[in-house]
Protein backbone atom coordinates (compact mmCIF):
# COMPACT_ATOMS: atom_id res chain seq x y z
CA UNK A 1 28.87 0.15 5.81
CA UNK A 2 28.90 -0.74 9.62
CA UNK A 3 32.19 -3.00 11.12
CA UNK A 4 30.36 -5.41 11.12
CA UNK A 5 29.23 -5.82 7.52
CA UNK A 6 32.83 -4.64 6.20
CA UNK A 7 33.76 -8.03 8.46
CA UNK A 8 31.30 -10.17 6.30
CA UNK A 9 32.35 -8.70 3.08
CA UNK A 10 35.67 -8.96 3.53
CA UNK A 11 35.50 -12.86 4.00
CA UNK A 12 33.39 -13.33 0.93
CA UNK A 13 35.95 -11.95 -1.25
CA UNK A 14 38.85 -13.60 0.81
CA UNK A 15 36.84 -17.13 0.16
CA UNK A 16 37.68 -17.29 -3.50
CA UNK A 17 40.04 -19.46 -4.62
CA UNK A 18 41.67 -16.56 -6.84
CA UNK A 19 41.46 -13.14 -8.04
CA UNK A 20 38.22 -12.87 -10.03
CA UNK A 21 38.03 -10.56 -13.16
CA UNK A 22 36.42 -8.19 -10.83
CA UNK A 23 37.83 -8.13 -7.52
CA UNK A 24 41.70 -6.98 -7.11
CA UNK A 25 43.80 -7.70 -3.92
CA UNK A 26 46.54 -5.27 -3.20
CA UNK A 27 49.42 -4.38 -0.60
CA UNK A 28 50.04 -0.32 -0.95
CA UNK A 29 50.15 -0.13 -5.17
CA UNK A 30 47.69 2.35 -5.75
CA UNK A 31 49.60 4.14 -9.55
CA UNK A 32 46.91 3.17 -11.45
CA UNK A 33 43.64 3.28 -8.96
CA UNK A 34 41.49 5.10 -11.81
CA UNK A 35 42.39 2.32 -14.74
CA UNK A 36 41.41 -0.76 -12.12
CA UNK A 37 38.50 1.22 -10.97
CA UNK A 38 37.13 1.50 -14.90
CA UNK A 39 38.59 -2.37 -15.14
CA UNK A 40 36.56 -3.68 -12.32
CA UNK A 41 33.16 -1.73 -13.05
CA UNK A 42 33.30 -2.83 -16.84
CA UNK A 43 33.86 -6.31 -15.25
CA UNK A 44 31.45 -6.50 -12.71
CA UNK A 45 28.92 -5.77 -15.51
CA UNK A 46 30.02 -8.32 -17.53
CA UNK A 47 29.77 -10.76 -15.04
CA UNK A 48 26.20 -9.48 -13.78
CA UNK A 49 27.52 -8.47 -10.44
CA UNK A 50 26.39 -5.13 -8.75
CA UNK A 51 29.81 -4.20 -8.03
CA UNK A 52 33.65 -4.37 -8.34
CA UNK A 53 36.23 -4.30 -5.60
CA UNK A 54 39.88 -3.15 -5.10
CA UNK A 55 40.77 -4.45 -1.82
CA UNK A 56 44.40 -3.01 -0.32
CA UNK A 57 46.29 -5.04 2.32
CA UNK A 58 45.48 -8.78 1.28
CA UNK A 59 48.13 -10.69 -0.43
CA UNK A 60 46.89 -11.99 -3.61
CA UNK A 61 48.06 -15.32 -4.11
CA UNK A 62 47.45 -16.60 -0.47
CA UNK A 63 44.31 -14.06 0.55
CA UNK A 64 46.55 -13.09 3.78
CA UNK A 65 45.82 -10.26 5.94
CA UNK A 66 49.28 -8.22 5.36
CA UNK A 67 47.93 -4.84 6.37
CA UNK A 68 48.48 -1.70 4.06
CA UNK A 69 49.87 2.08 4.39
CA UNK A 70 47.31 2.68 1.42
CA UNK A 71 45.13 5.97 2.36
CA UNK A 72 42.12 7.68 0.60
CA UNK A 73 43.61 11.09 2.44
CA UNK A 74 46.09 11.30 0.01
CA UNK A 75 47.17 14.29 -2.62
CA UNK A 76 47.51 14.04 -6.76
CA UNK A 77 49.02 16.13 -9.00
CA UNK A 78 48.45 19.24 -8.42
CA UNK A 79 47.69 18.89 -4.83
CA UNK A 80 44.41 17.71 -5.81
CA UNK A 81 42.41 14.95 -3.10
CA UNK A 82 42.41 11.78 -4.52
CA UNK A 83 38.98 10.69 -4.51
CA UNK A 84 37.87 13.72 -6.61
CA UNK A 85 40.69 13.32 -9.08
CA UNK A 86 39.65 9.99 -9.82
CA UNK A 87 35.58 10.72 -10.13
CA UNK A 88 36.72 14.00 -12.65
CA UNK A 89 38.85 11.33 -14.53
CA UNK A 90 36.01 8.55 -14.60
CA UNK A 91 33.42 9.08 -17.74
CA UNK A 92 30.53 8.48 -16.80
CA UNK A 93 30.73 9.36 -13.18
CA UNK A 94 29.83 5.79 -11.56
CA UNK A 95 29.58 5.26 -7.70
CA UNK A 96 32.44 4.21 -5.76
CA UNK A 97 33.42 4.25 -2.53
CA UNK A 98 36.93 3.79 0.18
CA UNK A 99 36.44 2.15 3.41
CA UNK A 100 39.54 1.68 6.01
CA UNK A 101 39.31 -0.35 8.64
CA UNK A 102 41.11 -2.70 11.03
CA UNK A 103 41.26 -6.81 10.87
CA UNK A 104 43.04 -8.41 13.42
CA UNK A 105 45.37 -5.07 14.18
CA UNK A 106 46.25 -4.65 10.89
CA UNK A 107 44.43 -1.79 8.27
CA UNK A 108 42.45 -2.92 5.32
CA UNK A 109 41.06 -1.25 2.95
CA UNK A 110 38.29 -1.76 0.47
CA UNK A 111 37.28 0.18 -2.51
CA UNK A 112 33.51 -0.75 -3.63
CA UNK A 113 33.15 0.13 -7.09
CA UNK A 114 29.45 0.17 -9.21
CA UNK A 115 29.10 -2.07 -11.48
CA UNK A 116 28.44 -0.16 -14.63
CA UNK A 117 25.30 -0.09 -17.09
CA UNK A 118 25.51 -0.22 -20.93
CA UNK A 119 27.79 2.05 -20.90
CA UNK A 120 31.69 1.10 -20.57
CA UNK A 121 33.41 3.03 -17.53
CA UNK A 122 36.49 5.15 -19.16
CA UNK A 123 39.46 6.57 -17.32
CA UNK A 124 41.36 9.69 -18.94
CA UNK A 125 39.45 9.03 -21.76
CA UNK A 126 40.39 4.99 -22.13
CA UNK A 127 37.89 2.05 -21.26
CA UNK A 128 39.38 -1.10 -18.95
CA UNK A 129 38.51 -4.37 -18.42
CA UNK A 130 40.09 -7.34 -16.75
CA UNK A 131 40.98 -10.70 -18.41
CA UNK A 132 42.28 -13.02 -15.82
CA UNK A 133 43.71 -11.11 -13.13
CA UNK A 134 45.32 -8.34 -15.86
CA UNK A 135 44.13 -5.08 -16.45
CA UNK A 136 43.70 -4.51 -20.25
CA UNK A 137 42.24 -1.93 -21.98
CA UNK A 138 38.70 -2.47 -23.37
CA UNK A 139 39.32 -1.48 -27.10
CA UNK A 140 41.46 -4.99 -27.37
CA UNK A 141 38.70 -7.12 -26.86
CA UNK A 142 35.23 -6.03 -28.52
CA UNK A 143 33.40 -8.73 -27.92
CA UNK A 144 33.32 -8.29 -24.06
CA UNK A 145 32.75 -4.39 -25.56
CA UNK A 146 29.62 -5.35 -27.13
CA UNK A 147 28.33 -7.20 -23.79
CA UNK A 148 28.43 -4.27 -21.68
CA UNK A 149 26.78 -1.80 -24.43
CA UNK A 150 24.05 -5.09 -25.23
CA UNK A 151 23.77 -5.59 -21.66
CA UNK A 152 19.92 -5.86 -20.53
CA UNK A 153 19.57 -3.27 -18.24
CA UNK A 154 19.71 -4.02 -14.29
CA UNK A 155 17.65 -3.23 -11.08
CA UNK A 156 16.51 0.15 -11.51
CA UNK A 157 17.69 2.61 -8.96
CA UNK A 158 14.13 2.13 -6.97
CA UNK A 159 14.66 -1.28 -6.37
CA UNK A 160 18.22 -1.31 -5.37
CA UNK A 161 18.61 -1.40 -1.34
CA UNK A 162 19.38 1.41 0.51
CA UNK A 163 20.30 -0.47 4.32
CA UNK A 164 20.43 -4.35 4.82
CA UNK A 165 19.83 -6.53 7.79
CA UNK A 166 17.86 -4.39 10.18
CA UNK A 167 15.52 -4.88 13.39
CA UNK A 168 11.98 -3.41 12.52
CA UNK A 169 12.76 -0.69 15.89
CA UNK A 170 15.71 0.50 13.64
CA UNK A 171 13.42 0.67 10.22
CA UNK A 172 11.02 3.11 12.34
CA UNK A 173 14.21 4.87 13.06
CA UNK A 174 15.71 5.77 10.03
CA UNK A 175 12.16 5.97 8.15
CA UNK A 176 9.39 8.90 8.79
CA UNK A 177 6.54 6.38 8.63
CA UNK A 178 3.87 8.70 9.76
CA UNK A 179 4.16 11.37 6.96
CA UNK A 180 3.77 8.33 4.32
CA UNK A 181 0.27 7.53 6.38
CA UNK A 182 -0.62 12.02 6.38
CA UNK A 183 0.52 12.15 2.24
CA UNK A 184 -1.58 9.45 1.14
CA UNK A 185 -4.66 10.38 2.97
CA UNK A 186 -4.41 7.36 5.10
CA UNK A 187 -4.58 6.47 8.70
CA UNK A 188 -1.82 5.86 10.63
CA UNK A 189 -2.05 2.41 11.99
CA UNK A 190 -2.44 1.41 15.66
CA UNK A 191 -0.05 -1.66 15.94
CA UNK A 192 3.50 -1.83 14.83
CA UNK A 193 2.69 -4.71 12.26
CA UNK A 194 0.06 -3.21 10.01
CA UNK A 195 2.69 -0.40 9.60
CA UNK A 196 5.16 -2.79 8.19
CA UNK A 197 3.05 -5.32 6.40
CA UNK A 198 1.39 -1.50 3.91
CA UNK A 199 5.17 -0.74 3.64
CA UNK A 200 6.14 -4.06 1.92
CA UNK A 201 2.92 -4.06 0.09
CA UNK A 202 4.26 -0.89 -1.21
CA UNK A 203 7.45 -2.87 -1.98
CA UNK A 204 9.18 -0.13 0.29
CA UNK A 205 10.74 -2.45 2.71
CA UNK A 206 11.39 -6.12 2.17
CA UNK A 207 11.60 -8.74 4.97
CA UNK A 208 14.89 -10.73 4.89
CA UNK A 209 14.09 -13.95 7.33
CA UNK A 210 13.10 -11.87 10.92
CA UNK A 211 15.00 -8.51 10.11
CA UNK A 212 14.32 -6.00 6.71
CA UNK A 213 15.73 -4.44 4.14
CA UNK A 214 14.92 -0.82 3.25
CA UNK A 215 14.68 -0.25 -0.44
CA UNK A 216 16.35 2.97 -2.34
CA UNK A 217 12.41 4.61 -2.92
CA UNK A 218 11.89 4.46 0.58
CA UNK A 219 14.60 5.77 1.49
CA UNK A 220 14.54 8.69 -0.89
CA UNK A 221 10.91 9.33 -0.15
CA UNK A 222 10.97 9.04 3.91
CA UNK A 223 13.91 9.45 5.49
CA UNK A 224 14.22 10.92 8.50
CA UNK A 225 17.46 11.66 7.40
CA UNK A 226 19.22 11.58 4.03
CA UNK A 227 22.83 11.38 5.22
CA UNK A 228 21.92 7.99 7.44
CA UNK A 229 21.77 6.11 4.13
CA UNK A 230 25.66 5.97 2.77
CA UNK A 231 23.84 5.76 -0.56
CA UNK A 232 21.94 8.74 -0.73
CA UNK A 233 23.35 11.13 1.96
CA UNK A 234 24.69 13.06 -1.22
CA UNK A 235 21.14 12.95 -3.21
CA UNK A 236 20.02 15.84 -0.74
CA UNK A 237 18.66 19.18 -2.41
CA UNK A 238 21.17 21.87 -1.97
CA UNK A 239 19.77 25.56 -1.87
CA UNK A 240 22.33 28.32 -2.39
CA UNK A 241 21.30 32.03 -2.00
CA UNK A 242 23.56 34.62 -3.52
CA UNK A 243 24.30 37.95 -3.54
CA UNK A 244 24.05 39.42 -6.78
CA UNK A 245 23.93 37.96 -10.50
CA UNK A 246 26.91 35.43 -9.97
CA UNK A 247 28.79 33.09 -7.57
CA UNK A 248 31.30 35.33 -5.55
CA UNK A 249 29.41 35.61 -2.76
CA UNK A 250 27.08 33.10 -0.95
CA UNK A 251 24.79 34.63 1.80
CA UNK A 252 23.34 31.10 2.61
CA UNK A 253 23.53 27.86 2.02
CA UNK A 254 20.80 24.94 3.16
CA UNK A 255 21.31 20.74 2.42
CA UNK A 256 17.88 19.10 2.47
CA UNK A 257 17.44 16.71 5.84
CA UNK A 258 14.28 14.84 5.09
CA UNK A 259 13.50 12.55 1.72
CA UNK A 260 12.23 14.08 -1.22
CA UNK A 261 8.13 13.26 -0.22
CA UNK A 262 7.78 13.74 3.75
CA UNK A 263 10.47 17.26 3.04
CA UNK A 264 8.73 18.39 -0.47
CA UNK A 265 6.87 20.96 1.29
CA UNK A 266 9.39 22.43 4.24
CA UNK A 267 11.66 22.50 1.35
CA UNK A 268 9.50 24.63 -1.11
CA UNK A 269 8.02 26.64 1.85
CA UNK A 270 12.21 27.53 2.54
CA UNK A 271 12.84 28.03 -1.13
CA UNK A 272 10.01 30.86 -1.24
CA UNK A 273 11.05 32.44 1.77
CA UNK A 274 14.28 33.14 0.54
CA UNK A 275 12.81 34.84 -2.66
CA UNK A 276 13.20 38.51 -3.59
CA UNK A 277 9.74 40.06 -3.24
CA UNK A 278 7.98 43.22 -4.33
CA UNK A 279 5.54 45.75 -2.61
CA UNK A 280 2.70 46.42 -3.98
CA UNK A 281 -0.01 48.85 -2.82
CA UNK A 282 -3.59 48.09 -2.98
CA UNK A 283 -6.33 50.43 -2.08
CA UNK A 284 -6.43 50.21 1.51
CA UNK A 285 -3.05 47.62 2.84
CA UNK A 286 0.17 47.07 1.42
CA UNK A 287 1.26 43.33 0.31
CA UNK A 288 3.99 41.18 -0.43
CA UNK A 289 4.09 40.01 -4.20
CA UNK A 290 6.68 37.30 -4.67
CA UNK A 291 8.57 38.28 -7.36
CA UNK A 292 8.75 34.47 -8.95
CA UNK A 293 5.45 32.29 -8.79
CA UNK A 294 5.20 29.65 -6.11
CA UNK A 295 3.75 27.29 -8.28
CA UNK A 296 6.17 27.12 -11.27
CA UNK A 297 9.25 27.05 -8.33
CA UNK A 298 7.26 23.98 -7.03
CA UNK A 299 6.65 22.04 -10.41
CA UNK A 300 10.23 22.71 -11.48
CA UNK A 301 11.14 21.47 -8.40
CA UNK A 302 9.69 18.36 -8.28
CA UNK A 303 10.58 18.18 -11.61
CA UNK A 304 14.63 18.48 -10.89
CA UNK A 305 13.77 15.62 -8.14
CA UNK A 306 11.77 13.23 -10.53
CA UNK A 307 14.04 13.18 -13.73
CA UNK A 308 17.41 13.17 -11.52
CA UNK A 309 20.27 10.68 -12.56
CA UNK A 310 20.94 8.80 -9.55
CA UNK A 311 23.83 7.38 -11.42
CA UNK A 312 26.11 10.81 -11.53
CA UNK A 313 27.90 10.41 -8.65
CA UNK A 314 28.20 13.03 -5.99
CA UNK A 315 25.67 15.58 -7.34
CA UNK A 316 22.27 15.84 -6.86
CA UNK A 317 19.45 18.54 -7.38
CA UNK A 318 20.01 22.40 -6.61
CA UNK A 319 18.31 25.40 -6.64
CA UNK A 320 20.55 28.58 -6.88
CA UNK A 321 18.89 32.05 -6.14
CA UNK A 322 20.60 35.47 -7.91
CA UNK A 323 19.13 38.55 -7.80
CA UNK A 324 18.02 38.37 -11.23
CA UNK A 325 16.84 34.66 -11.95
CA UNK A 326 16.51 31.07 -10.15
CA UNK A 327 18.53 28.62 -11.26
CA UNK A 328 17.27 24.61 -10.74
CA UNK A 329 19.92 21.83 -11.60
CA UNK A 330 19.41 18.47 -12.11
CA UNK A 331 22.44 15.37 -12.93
CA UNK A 332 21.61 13.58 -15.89
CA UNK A 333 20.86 14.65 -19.77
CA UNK A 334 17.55 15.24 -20.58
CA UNK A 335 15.67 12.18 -22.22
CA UNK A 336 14.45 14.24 -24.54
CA UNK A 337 15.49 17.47 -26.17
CA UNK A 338 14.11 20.84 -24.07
CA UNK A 339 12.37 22.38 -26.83
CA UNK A 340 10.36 19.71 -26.92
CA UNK A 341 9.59 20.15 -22.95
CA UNK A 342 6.04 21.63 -23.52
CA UNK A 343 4.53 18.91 -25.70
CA UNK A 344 6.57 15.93 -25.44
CA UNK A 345 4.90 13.14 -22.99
CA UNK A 346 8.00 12.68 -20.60
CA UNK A 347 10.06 10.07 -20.10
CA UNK A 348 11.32 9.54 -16.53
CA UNK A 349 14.78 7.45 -15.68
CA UNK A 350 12.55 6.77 -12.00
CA UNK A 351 9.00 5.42 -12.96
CA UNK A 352 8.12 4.43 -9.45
CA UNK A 353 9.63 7.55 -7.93
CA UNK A 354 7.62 9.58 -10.24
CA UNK A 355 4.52 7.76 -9.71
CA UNK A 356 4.92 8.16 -5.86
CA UNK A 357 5.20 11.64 -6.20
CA UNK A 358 2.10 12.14 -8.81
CA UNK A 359 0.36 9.61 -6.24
CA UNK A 360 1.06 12.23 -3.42
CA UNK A 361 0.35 15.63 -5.31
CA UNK A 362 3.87 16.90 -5.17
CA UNK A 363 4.02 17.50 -9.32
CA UNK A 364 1.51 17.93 -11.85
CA UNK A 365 -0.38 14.89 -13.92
CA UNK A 366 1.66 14.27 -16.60
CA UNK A 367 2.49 16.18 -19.31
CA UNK A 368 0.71 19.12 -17.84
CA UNK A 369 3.62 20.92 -15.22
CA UNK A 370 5.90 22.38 -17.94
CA UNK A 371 3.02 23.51 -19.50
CA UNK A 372 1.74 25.24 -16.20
CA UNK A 373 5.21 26.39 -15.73
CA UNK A 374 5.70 28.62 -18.92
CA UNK A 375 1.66 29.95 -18.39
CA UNK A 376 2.42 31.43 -14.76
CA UNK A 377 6.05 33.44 -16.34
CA UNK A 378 3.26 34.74 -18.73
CA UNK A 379 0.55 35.50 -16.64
CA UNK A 380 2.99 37.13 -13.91
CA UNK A 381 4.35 38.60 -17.09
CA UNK A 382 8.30 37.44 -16.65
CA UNK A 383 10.63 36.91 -19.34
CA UNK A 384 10.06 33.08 -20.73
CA UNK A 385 11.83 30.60 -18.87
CA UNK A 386 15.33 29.07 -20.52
CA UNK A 387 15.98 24.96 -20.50
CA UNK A 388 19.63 24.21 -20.84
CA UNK A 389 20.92 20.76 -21.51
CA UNK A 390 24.52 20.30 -20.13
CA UNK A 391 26.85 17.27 -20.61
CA UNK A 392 26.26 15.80 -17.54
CA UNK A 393 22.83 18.01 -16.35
CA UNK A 394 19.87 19.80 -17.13
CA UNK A 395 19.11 23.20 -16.15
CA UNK A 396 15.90 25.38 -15.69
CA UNK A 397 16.53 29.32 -15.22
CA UNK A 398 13.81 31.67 -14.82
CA UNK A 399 13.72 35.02 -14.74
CA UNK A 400 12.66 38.32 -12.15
CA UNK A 401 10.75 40.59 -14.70
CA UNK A 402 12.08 42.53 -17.81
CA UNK A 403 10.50 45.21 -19.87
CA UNK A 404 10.21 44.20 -23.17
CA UNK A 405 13.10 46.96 -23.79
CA UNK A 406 14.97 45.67 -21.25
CA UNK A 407 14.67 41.75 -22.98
CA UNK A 408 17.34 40.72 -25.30
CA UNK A 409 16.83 39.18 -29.00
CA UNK A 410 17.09 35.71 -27.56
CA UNK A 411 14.48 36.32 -24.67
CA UNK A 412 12.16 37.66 -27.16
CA UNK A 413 12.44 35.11 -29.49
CA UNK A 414 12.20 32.24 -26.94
CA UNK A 415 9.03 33.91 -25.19
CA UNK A 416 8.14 33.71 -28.83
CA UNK A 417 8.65 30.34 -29.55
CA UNK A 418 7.24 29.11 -26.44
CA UNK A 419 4.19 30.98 -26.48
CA UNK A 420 3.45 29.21 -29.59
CA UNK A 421 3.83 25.75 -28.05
CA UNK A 422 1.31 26.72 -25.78
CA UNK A 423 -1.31 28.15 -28.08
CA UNK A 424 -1.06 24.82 -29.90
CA UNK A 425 -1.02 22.55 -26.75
CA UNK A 426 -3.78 24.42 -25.97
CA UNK A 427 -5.85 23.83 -29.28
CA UNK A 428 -5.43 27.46 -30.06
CA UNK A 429 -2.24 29.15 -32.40
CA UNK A 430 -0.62 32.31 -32.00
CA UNK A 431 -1.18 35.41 -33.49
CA UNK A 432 0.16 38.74 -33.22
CA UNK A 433 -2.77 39.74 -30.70
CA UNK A 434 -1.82 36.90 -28.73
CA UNK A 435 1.58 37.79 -28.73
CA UNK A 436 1.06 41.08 -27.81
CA UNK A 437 -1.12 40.49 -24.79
CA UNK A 438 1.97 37.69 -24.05
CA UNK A 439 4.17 41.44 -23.81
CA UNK A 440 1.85 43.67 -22.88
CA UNK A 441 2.38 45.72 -25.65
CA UNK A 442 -0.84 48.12 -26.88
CA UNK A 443 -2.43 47.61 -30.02
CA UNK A 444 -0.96 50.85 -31.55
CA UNK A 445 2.70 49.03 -31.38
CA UNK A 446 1.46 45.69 -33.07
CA UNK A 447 4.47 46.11 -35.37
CA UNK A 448 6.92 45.52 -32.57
CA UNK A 449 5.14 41.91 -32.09
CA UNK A 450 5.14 41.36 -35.99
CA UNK A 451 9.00 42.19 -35.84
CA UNK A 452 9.73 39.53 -32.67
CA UNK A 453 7.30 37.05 -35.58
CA UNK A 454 9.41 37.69 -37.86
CA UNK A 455 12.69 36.59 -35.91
CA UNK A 456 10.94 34.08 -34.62
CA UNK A 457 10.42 32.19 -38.34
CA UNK A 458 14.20 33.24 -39.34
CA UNK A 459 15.09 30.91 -35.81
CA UNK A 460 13.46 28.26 -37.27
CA UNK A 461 11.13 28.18 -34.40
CA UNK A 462 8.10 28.79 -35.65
CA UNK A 463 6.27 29.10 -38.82
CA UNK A 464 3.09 29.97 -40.54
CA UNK A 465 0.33 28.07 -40.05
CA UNK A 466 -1.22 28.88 -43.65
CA UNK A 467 1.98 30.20 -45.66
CA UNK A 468 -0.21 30.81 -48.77
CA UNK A 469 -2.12 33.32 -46.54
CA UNK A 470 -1.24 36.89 -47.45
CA UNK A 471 -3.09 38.95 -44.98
CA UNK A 472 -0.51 39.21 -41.98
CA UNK A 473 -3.66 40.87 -39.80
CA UNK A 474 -4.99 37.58 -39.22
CA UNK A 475 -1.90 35.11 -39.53
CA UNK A 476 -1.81 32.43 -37.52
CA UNK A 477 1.70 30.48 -36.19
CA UNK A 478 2.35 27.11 -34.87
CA UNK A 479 5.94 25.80 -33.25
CA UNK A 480 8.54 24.13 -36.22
CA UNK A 481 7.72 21.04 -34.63
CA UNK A 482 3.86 21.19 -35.47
């Protein structure tokens, strides 16, 4: 937030008569920062207001500007920073943020906490709220409980807006306008005003009186750059190369610039060029074979972008590359449980993000990419790829190639199980000739693709098609789920 805006914000909350149940004035007090910052989220939902502030250096009964040694730069227990003590300590990770400034000579400063949704904000494990101008904790009053978990949910993330109150030169600024017109196959307009009236017929800016608003999906679509919108300057992909099969050493590190549609493809084009790669020899001219395929990078990818959180504060997607694998990370659980990935029609948390980015060809239709994903490790013949759900993440690894004697029981089994779900996506089921060209074992060795069947319906993960079939030559399998 500029000055200026702090200025305006600052007497707003002054203006009221009294403390409200979810804005705090204090002088330096700061023991129990991560119980008002639960308080005033849980609050602010209650009270349908986007978000909760703790404001340091204004006396509370009279609204006087006192000033305040209160700093954000300050050490916990432990010699931790304060700011990530406090987000570690908050469940789930909501949004907030310190800003210090100066009001006639003396320091303010003004936490801006998210209002929370259906959820109720805890801190070390206990839920706050504020009754009055106390801080209580949430368990003592169920009723205001039950709001916040009834609560109809709020803007979406799309809507919200990224930068207020802004001359149209400074929208053309901060937003890469021309690679909207190039992705959508569009012309780029000749006059300043047909350029602004397509962008809020898009509903990606909004016109406040003679100035604009920018909303969050145009921001996170076309910006020139990420880090101009205080927002979304951590929602940038990170890309970390190491060396070797774990973390100790980083050769490189890259943070994404450019918004997630007009950088989608300088960002995959980097992501491949930092990918191990093989030499093969044709008859006439060497080549470089890229040891993972470009197109299951880019759908998982776009994926990690699509299905994000926005909500988890301070993360956002990441590609990591080992020597053996490629890791992609996205905040948030998955809506619906990975082995159900292949067939399930998925659900989104950002509808008009994901539409925008079907809309521009930067994922597959839906329901299709996953699918696409798990044919290239087969047809490039990598181990199957692995979907992790984490508390607060979800997680795609895939794999550099494996014999089958180098793969593990669990590989085999999930190359198993997957390989089914594709068959039957597919109209078609799995046998053990399917399985074996899935391996590339030889005919000879079928029993080494009847013995990874066999594990495979022990798992759980797949079964017979026809159990009262006895001839195992011409069994057929489908997924549990089938």
């Amino acid at each position: 937030m500029s000055d200026n805006e702090l200025y305006i914000l600052l007497s707003e909350l002054r203006s009221f008569k009294s403390e409200t149940e979810w804005v705090e004035f204090k002088l330096n007090n700061d023991i129990e920062i991560g119980e008002y910052i639960s308080a005033l989220s849980n609050s602010a939902s209650i009270h349908n207001k986007e978000y909760g502030y703790i404001v340091f250096g204004i006396d509370d009964k009279t609204h006087r500007i006192t000033g305040t040694s209160f700093t954000s730069n300050k050490k916990v227990k432990g010699n931790e920073d304060l700011i990530p003590w406090v987000a570690r300590l908050l469940e789930p990770r909501i949004n907030f943020n310190f800003y210090e400034f100066e009001v006639e000579g003396n320091k303010v400063v003004i936490v801006k906490i998210k209002a929370t949704q259906n959820t109720p904000v805890k801190f070390k494990g206990i839920p706050y709220i504020r009754i009055g101008s106390y801080k209580k904790k949430l368990d003592e009053y169920p009723e205001k409980e039950r709001l916040i978990w009834t609560k109809s949910p709020s803007i979406s993330f799309e809507k919200e807006i990224a930068a207020y109150n802004l001359k149209s030169e400074e929208v053309l600024k901060l937003i890469d306008y021309p690679s909207y017109f190039e992705l959508t196959n569009s012309p780029l307009p000749e006059s300043r005003e047909a350029i602004f009236n397509k962008f809020q017929q898009e509903k990606l800016i909004l016109k406040e009186g003679k100035n604009y608003k920018i909303t969050n999906l145009c921001a996170i679509l076309f910006a020139r750059k990420l880090n101009e919108f205080e927002s979304l300057e951590r929602k940038a992909v990170r890309v970390i190369i190491y060396k070797g099969k774990n973390k100790l050493h980083t050769k490189k590190e890259q943070l994404g610039q450019k918004g997630y549609a007009s950088g989608f493809r300088g960002l995959i084009n980097y992501i491949n060029d930092q990918l191990p790669s093989n030499e093969e020899i044709g008859k006439v001219f060497r080549k470089e074979v890229k040891m993972y395929p470009e197109l299951a990078i880019r759908e998982l990818v776009a994926n990690a972008i699509i299905h994000q959180d926005f909500s988890e504060n301070g993360t956002a997607p990441m590609v990591e590359v080992f020597d053996d694998r490629v890791e992609i990370t996205n905040p948030g659980k998955p809506l619906i449980s990975t082995m159900r990935f292949i067939d399930h029609n998925p659900q989104s948390r950002n509808e008009k993000l994901a539409h925008f980015m079907r809309r521009i060809s930067i994922c597959e239709e839906r329901g299709s990419g996953i699918d696409k994903v798990i044919y290239q490790c087969e047809y490039f013949q990598l181990p199957a790829p692995k979907f992790i759900e984490g508390e607060n993440f979800t997680r795609v690894i895939i794999y550099a190639h494996k014999t089958l004697r180098q793969m593990d029981k669990e590989d085999k089994i999930r190359a198993c199980y997957l390989h089914s779900c594709l068959k039957y996506v597919s109209g078609e089921h799995m046998t053990n000739q399917t399985l074996r060209e899935r391996f590339g074992i030889e005919e000879k060795n079928y029993s080494m693709a009847s013995r990874i069947i066999s594990e495979g319906i022990k798992s759980g993960q797949i079964k017979d098609y026809d159990p009262e079939n006895t001839s195992k030559k011409h069994a057929k399998y489908i997924p549990y789920w089938a």
